[in-house]
PDB file of N, CA and C in Angstrom:
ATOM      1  N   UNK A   1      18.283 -28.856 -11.813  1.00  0.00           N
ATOM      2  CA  UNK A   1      19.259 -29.799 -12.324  1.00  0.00           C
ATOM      3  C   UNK A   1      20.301 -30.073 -11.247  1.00  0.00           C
ATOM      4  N   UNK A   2      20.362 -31.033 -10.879  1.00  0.00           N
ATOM      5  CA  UNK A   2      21.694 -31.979 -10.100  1.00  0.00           C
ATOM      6  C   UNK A   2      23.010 -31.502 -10.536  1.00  0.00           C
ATOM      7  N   UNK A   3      23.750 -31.332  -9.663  1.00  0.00           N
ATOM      8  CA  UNK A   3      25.518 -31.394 -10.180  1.00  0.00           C
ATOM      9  C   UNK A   3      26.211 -32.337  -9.535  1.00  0.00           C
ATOM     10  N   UNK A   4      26.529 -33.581 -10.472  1.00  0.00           N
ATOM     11  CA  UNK A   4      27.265 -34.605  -9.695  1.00  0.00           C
ATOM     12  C   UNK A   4      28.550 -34.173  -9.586  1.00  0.00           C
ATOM     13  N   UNK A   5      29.172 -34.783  -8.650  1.00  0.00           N
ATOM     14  CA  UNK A   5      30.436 -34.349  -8.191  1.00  0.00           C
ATOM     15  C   UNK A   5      31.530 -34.911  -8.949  1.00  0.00           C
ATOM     16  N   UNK A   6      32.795 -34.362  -9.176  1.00  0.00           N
ATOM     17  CA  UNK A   6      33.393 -34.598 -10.450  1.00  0.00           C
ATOM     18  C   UNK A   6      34.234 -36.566  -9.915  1.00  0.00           C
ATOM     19  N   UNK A   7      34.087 -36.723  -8.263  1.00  0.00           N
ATOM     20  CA  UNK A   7      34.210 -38.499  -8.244  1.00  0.00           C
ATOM     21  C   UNK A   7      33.161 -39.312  -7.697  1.00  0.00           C
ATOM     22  N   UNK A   8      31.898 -38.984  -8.445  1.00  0.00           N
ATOM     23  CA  UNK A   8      30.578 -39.458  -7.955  1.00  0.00           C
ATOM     24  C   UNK A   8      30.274 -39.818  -6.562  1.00  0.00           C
ATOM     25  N   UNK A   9      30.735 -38.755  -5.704  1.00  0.00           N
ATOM     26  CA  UNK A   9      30.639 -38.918  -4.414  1.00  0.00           C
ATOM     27  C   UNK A   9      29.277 -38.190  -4.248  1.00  0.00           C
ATOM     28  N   UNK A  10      28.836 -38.836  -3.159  1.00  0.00           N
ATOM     29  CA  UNK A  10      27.059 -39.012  -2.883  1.00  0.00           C
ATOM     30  C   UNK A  10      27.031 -37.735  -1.493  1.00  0.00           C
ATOM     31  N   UNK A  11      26.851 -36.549  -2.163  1.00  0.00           N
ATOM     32  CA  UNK A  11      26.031 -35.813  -0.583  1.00  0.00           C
ATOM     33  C   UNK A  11      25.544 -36.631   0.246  1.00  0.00           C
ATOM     34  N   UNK A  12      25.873 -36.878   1.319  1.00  0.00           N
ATOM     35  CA  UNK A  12      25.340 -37.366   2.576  1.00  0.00           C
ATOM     36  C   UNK A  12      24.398 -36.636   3.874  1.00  0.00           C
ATOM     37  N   UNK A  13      23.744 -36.240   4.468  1.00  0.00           N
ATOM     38  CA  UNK A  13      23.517 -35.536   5.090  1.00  0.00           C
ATOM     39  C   UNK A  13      23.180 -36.865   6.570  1.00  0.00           C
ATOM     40  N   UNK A  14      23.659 -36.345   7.657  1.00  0.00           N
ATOM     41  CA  UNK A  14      23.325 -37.001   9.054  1.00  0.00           C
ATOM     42  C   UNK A  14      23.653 -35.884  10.177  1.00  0.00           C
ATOM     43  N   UNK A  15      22.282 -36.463  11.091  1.00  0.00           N
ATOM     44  CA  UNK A  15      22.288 -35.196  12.260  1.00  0.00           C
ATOM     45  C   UNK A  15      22.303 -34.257  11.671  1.00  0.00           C
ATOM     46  N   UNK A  16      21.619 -33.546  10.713  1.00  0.00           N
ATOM     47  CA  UNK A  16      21.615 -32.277   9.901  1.00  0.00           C
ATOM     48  C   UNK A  16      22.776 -31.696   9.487  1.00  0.00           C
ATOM     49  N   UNK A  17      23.809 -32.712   9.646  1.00  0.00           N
ATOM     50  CA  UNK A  17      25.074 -32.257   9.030  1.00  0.00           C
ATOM     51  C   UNK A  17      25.712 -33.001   7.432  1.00  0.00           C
ATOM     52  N   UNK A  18      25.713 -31.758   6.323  1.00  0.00           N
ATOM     53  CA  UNK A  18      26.112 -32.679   5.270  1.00  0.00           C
ATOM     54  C   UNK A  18      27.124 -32.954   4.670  1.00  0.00           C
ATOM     55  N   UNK A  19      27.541 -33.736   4.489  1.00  0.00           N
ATOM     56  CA  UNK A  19      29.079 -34.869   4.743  1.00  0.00           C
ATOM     57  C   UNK A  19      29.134 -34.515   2.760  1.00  0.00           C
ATOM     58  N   UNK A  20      30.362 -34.591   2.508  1.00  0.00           N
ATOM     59  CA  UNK A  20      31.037 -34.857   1.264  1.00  0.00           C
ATOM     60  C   UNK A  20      30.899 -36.175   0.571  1.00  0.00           C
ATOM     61  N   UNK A  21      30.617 -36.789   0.967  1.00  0.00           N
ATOM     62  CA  UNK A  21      30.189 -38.290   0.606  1.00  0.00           C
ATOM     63  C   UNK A  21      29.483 -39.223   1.578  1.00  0.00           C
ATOM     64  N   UNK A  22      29.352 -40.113   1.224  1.00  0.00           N
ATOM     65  CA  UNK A  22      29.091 -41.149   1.994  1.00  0.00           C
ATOM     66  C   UNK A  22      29.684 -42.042   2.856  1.00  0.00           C
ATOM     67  N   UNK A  23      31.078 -42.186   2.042  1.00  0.00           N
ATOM     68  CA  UNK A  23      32.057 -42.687   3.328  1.00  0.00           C
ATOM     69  C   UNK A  23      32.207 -41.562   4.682  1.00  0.00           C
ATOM     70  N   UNK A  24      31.992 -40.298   4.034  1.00  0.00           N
ATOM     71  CA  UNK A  24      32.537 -39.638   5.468  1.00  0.00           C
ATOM     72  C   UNK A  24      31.461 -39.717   6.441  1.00  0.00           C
ATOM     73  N   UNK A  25      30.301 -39.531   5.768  1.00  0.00           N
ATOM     74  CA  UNK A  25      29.185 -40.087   6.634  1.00  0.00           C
ATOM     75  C   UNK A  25      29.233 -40.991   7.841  1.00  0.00           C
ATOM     76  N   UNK A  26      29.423 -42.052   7.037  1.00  0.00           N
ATOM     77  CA  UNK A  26      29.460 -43.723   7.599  1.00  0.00           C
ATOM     78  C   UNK A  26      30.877 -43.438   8.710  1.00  0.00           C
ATOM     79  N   UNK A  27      31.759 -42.647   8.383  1.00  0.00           N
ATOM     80  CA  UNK A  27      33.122 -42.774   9.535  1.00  0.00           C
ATOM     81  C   UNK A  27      32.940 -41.742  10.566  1.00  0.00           C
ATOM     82  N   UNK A  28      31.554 -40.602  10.196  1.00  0.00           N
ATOM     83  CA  UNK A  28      31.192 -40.016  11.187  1.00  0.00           C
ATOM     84  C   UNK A  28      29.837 -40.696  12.395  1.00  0.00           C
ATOM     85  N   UNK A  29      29.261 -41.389  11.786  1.00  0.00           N
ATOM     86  CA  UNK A  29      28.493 -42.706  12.643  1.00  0.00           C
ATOM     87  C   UNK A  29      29.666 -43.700  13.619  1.00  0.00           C
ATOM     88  N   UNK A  30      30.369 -44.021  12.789  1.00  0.00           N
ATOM     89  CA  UNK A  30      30.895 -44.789  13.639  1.00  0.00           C
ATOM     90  C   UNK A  30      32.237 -43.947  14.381  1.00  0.00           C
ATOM     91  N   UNK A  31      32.269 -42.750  14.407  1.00  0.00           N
ATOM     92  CA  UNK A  31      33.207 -42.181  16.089  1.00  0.00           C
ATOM     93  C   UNK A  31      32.346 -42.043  16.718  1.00  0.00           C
ATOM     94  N   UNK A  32      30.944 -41.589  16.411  1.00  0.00           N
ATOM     95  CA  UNK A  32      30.138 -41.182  17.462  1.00  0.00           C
ATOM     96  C   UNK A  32      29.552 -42.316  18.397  1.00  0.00           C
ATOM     97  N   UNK A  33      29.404 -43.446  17.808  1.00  0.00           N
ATOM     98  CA  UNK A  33      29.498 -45.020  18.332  1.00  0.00           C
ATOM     99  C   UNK A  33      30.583 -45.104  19.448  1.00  0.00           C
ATOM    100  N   UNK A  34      31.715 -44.929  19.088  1.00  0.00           N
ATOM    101  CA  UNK A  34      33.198 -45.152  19.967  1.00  0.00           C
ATOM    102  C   UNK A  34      33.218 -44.030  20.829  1.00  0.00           C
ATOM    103  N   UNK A  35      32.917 -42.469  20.638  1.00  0.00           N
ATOM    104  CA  UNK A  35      32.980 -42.102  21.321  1.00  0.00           C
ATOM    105  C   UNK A  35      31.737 -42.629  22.916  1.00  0.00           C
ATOM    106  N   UNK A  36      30.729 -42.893  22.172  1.00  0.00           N
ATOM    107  CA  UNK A  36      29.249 -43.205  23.066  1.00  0.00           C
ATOM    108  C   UNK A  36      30.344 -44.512  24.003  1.00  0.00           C
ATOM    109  N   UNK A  37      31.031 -45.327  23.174  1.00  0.00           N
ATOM    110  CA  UNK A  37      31.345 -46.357  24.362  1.00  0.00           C
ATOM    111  C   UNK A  37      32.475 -46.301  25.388  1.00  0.00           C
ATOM    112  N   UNK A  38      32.811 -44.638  25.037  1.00  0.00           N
ATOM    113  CA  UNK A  38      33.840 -44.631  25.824  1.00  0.00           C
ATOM    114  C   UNK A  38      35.539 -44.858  25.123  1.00  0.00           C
ATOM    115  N   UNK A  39      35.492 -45.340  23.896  1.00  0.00           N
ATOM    116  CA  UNK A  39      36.752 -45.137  23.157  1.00  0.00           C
ATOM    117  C   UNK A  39      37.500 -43.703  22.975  1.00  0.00           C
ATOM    118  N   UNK A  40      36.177 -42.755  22.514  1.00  0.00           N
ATOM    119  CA  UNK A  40      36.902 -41.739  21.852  1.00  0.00           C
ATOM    120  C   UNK A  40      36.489 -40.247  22.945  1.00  0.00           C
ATOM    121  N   UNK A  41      37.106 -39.469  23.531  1.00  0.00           N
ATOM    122  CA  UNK A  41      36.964 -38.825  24.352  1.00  0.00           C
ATOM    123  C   UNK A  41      36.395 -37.602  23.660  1.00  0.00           C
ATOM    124  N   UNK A  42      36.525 -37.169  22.364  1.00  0.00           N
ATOM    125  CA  UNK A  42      35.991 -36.434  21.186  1.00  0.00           C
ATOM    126  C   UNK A  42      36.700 -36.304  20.270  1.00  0.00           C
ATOM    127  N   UNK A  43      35.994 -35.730  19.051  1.00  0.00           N
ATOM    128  CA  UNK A  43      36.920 -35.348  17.776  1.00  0.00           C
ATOM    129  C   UNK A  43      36.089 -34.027  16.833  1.00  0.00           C
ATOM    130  N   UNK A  44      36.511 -33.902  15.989  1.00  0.00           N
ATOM    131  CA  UNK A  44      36.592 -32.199  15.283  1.00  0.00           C
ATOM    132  C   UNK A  44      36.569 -33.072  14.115  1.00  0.00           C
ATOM    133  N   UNK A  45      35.594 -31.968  13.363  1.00  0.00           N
ATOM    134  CA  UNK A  45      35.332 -31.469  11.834  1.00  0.00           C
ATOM    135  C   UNK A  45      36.048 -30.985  11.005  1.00  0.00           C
ATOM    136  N   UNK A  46      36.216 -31.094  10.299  1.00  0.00           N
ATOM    137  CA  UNK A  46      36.798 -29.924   8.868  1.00  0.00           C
ATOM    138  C   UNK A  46      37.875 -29.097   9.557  1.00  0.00           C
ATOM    139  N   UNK A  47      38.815 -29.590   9.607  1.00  0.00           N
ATOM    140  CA  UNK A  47      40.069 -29.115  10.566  1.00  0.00           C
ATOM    141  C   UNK A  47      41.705 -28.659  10.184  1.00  0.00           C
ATOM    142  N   UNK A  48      41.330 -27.110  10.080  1.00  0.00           N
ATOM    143  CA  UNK A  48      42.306 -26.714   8.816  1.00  0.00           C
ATOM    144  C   UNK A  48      43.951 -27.038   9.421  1.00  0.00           C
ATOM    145  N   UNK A  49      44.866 -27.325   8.230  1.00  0.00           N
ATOM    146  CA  UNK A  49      46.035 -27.279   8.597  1.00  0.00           C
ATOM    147  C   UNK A  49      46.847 -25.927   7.410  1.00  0.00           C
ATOM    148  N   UNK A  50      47.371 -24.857   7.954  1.00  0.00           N
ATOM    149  CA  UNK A  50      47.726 -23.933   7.287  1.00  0.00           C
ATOM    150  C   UNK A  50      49.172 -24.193   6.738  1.00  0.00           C
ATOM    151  N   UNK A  51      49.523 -24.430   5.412  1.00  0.00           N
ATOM    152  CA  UNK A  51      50.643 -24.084   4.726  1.00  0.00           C
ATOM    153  C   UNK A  51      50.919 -23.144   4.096  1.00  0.00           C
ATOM    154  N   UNK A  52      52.404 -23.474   3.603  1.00  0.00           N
ATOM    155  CA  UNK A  52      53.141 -21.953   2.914  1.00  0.00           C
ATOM    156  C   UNK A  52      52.273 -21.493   1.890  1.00  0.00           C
ATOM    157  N   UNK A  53      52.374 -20.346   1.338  1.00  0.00           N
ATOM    158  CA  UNK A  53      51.796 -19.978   0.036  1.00  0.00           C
ATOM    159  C   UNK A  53      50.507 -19.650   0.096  1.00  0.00           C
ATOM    160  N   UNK A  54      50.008 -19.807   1.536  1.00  0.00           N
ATOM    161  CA  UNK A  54      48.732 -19.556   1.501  1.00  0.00           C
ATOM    162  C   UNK A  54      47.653 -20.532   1.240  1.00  0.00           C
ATOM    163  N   UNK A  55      48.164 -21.699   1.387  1.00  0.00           N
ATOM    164  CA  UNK A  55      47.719 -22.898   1.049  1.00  0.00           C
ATOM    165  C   UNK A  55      47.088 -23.533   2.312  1.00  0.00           C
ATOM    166  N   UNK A  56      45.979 -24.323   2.252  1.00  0.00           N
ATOM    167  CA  UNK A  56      44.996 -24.752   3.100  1.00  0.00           C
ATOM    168  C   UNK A  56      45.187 -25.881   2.728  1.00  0.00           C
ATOM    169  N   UNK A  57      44.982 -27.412   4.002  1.00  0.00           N
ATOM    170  CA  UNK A  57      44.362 -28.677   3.882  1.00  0.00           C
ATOM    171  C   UNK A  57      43.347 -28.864   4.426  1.00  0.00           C
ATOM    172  N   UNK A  58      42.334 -29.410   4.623  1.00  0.00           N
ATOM    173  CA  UNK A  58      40.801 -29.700   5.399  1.00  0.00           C
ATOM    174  C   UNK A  58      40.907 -30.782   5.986  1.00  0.00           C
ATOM    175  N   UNK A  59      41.509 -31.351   7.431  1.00  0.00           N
ATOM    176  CA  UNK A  59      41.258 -32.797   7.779  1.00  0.00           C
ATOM    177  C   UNK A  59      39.797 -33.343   8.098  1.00  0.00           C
ATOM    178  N   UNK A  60      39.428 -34.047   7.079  1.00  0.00           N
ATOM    179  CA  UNK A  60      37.693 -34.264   7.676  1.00  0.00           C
ATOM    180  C   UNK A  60      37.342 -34.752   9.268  1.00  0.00           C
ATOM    181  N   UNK A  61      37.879 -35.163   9.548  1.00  0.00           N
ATOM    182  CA  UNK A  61      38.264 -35.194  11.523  1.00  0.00           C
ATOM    183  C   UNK A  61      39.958 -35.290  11.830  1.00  0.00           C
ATOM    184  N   UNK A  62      39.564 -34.902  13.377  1.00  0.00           N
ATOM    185  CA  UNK A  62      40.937 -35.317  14.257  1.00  0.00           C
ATOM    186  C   UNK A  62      40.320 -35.744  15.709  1.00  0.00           C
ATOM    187  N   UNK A  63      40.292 -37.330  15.492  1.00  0.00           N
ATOM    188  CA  UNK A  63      39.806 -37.909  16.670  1.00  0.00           C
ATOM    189  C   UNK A  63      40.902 -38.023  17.906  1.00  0.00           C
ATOM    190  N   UNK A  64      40.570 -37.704  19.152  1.00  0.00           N
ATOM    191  CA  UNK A  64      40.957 -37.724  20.248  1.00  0.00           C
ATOM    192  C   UNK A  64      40.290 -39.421  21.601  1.00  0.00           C
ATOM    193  N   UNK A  65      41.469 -39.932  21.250  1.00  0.00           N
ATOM    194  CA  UNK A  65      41.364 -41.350  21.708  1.00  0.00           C
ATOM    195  C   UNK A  65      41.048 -41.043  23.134  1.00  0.00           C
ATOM    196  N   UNK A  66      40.719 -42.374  24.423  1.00  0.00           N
ATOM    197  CA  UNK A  66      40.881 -42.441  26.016  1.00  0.00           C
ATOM    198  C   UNK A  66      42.357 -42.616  25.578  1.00  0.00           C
ATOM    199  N   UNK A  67      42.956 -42.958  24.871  1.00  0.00           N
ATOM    200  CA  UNK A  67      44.746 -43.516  25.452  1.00  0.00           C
ATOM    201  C   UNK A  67      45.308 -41.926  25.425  1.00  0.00           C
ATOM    202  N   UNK A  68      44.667 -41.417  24.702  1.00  0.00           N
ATOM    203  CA  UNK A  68      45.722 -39.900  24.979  1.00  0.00           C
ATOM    204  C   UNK A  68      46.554 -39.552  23.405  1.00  0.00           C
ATOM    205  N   UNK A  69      46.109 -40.531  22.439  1.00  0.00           N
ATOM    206  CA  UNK A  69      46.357 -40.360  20.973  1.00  0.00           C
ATOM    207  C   UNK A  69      45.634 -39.495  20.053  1.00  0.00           C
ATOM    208  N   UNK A  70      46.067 -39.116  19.160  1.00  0.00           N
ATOM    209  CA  UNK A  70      45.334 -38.426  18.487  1.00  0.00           C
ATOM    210  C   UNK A  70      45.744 -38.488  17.219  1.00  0.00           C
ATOM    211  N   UNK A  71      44.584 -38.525  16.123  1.00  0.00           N
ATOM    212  CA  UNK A  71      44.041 -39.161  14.901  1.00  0.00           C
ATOM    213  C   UNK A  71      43.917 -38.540  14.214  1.00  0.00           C
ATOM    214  N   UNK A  72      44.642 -38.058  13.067  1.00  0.00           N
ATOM    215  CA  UNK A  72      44.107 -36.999  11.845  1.00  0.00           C
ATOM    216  C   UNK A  72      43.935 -38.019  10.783  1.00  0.00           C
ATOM    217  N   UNK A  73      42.070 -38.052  10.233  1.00  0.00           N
ATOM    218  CA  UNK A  73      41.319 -38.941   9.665  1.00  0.00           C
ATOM    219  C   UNK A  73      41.190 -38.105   7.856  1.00  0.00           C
ATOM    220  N   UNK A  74      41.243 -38.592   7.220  1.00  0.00           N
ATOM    221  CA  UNK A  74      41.104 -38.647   5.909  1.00  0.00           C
ATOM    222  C   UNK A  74      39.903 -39.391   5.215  1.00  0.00           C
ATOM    223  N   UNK A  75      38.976 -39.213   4.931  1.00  0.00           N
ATOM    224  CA  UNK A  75      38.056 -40.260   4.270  1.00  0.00           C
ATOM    225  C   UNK A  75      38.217 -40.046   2.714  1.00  0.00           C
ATOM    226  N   UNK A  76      39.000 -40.909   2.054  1.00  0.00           N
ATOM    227  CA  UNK A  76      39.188 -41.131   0.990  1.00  0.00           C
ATOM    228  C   UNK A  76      38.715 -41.933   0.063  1.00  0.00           C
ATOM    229  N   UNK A  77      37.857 -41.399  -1.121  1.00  0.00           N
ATOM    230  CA  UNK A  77      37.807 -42.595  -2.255  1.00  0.00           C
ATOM    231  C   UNK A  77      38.651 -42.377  -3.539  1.00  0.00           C
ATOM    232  N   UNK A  78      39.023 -41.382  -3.869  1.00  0.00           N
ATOM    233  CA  UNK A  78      40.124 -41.177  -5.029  1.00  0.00           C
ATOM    234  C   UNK A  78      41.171 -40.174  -4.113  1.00  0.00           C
ATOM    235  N   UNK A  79      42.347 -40.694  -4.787  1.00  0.00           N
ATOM    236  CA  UNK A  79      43.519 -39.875  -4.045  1.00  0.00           C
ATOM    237  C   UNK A  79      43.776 -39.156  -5.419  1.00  0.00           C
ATOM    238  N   UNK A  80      43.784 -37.622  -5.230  1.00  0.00           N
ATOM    239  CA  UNK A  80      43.898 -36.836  -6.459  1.00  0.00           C
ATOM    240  C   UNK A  80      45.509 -36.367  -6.223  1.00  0.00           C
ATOM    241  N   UNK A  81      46.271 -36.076  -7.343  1.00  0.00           N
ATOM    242  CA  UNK A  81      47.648 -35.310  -7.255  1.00  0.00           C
ATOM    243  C   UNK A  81      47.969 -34.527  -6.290  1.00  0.00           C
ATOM    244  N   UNK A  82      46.772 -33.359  -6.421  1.00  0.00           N
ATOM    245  CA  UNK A  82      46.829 -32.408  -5.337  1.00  0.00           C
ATOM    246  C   UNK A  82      46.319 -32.931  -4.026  1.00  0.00           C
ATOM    247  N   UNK A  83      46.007 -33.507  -3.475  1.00  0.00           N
ATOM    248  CA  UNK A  83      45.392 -34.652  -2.407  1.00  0.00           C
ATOM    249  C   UNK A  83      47.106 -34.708  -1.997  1.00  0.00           C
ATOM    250  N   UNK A  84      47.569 -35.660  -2.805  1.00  0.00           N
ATOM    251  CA  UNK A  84      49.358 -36.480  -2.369  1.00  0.00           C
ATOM    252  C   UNK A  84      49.988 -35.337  -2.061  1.00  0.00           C
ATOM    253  N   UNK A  85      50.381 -33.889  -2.792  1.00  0.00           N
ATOM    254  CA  UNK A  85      51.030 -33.363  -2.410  1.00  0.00           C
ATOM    255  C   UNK A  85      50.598 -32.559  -1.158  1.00  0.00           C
ATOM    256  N   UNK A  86      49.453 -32.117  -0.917  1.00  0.00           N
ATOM    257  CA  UNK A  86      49.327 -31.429   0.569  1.00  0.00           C
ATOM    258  C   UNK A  86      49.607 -32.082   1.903  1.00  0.00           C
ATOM    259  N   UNK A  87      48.923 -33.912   1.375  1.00  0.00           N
ATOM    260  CA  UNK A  87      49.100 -34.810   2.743  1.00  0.00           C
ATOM    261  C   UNK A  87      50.952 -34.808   2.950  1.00  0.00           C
ATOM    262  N   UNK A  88      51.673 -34.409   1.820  1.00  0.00           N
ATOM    263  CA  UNK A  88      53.066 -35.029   1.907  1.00  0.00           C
ATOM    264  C   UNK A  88      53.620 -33.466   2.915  1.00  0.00           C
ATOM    265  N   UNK A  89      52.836 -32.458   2.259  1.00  0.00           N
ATOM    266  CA  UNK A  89      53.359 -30.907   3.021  1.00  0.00           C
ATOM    267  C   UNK A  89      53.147 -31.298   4.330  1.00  0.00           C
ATOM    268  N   UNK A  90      51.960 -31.627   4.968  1.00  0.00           N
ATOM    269  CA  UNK A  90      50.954 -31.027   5.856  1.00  0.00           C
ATOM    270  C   UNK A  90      52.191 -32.300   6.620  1.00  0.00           C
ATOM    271  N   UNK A  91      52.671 -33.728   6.375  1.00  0.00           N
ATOM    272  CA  UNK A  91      53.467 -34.706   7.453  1.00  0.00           C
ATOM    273  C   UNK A  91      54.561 -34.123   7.283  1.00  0.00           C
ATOM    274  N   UNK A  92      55.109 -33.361   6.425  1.00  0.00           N
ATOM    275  CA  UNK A  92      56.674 -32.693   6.633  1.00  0.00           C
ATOM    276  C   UNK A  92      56.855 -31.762   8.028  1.00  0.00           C
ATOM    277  N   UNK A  93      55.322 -30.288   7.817  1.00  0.00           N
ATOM    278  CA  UNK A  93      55.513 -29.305   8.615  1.00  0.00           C
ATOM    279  C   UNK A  93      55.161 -30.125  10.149  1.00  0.00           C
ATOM    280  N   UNK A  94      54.141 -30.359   9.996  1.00  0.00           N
ATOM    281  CA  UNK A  94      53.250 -30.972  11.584  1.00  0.00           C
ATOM    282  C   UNK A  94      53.958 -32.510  12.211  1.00  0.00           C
ATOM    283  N   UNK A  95      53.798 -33.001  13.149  1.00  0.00           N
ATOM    284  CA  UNK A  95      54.082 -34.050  13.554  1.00  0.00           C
ATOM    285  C   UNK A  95      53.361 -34.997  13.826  1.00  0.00           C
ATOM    286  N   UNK A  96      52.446 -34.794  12.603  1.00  0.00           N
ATOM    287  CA  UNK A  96      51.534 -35.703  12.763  1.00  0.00           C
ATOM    288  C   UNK A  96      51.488 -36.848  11.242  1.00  0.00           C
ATOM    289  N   UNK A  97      50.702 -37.772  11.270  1.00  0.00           N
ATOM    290  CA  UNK A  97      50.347 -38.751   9.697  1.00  0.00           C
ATOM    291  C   UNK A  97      48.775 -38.661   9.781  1.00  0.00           C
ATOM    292  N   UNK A  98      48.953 -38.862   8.737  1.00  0.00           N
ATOM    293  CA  UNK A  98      47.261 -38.405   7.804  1.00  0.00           C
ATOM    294  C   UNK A  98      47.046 -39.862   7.715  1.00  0.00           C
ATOM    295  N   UNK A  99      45.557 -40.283   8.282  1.00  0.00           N
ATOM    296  CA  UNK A  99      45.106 -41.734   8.164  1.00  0.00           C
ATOM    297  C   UNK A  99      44.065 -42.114   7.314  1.00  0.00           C
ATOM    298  N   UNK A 100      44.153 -42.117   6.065  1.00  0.00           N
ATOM    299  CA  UNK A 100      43.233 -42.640   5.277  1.00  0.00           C
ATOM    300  C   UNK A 100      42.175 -44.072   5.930  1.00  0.00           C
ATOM    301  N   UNK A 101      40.725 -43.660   5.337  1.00  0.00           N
ATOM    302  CA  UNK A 101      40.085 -44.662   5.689  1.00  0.00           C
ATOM    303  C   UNK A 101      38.906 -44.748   4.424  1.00  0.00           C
TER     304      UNK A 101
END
């Protein structure tokens, strides 16, 4: 028996790696595109950011541009409560913004 996921997000699997959905899929095809042309110099997976309380966020990437920028990627199809409040922790502590796509 199947267990759909509680926001009908579709297991993905690419390059033997399996993605949380399908959008993350599709946004992991296309860095590897940008990186191939020379846009993206590399980027990272499942990329913890540690808060108080013992509390964890998962950035599904953090792409590393040629300009010398750097990208903490979100692939989002429902923004859950707990979703808003970690992205709001995780831009208070770090100096970084969370980029939904």
């Amino acid at each position: 028996m199947k267990i759909r996921h509680k926001f009908n997000a579709k297991r993905t699997e690419c390059d033997g790696i399996t993605f949380a959905s399908k959008k993350e899929a599709a946004y992991y095809q296309e860095v590897k595109i940008r990186q191939r042309g020379g846009m993206v110099v590399f980027f990272l997976r499942q990329v913890p950011f540690h808060l108080p309380g013992g509390v964890k966020y998962l950035a599904d990437f953090v792409r590393f541009d040629k300009d010398g920028t750097a990208h903490v990627i979100d692939c989002k199809g429902m923004k859950t409560p707990m979703y808003i409040a970690k992205k709001k922790m995780v831009e208070a502590l770090y100096p970084i913004e969370i980029e939904e796509v």
